[in-house]
N, C-alpha and C. Protein backbone atom coordinates (compact mmCIF):
# COMPACT_ATOMS: atom_id res chain seq x y z
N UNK A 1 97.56 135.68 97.78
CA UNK A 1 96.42 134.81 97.53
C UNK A 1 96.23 134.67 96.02
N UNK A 2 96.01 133.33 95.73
CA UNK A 2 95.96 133.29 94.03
C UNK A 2 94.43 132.94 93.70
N UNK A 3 93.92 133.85 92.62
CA UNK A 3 92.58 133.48 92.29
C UNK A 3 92.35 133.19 91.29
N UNK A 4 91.87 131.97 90.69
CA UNK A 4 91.23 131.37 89.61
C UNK A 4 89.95 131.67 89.32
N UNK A 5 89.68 131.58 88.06
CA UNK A 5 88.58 131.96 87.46
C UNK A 5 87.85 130.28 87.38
N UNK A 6 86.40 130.10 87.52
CA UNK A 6 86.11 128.83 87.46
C UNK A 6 86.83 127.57 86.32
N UNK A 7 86.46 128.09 85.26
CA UNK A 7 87.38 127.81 84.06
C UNK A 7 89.08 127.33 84.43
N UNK A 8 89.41 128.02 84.90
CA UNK A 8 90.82 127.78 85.24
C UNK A 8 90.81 126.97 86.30
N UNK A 9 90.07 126.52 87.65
CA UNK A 9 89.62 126.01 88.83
C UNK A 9 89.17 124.28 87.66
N UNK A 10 88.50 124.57 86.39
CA UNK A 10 88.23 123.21 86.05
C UNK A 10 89.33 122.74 85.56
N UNK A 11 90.06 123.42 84.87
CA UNK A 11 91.14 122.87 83.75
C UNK A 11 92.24 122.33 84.96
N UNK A 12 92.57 123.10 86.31
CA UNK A 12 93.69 122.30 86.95
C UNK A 12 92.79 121.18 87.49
N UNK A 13 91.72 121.43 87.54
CA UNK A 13 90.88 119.86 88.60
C UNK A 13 90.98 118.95 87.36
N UNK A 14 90.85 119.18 85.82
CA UNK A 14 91.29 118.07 84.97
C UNK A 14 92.64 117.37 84.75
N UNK A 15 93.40 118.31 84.68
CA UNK A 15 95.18 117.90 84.78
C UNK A 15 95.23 117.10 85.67
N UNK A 16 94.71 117.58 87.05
CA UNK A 16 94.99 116.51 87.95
C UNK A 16 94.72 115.43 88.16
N UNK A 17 92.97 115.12 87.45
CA UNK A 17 92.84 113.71 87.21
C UNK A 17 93.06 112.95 86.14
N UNK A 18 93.48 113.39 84.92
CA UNK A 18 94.34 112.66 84.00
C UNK A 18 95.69 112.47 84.62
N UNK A 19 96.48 113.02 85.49
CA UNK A 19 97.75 112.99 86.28
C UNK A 19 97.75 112.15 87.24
N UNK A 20 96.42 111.76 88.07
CA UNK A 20 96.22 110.50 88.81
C UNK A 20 96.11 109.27 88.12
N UNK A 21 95.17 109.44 87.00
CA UNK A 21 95.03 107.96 86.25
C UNK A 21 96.20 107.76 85.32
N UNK A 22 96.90 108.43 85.05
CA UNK A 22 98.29 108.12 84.57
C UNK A 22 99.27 107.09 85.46
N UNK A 23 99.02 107.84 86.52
CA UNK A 23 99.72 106.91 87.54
C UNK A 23 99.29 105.93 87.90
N UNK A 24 98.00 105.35 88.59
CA UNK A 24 97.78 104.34 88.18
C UNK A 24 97.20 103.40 87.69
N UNK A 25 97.31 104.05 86.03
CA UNK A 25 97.77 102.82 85.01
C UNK A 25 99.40 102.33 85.26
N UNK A 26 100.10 103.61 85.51
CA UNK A 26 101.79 103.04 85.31
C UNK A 26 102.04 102.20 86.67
N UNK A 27 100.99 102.03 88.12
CA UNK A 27 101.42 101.29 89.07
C UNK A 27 100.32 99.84 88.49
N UNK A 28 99.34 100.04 88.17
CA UNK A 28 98.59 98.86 87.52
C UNK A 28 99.86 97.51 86.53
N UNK A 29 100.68 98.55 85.46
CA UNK A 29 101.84 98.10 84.87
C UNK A 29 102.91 97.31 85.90
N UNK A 30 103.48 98.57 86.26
CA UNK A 30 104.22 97.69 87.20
C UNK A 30 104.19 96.36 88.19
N UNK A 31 102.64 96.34 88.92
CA UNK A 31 102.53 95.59 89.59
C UNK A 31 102.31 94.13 88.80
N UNK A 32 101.81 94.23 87.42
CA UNK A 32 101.88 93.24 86.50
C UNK A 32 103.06 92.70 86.24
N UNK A 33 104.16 93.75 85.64
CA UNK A 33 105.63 93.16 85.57
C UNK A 33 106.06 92.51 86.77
N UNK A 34 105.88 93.01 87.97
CA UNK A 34 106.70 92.48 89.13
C UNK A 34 106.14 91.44 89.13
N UNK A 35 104.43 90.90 89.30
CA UNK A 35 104.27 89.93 89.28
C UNK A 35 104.56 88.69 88.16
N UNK A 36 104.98 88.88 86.86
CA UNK A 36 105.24 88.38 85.58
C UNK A 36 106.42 87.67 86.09
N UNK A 37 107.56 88.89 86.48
CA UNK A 37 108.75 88.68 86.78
C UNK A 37 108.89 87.40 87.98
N UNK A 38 108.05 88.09 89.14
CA UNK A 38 107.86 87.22 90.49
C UNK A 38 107.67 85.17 89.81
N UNK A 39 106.74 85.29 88.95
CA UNK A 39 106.21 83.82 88.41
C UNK A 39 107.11 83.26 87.74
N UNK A 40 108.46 84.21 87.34
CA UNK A 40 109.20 83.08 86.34
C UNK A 40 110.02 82.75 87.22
N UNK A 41 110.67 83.66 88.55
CA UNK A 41 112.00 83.20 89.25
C UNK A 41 111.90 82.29 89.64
């Protein structure tokens, strides 16, 4: 059993949501390129 100290319980609950909004911004990106791409073919 692994136990975190609250402190440590906040810092991974932060990683993880800078690690979600990383992603999507980078699917926000993508779906822009594909569509960029989609409008010129």
């Amino acid at each position: 059993e692994t136990v975190f100290t609250t402190e440590q319980a906040l810092d991974v609950a932060e990683k993880y949501r800078k690690t979600i909004d990383y992603m999507k911004g980078n699917a926000l990106r993508w779906n822009t390129q594909t569509e960029l791409i989609g409008s010129k073919l």
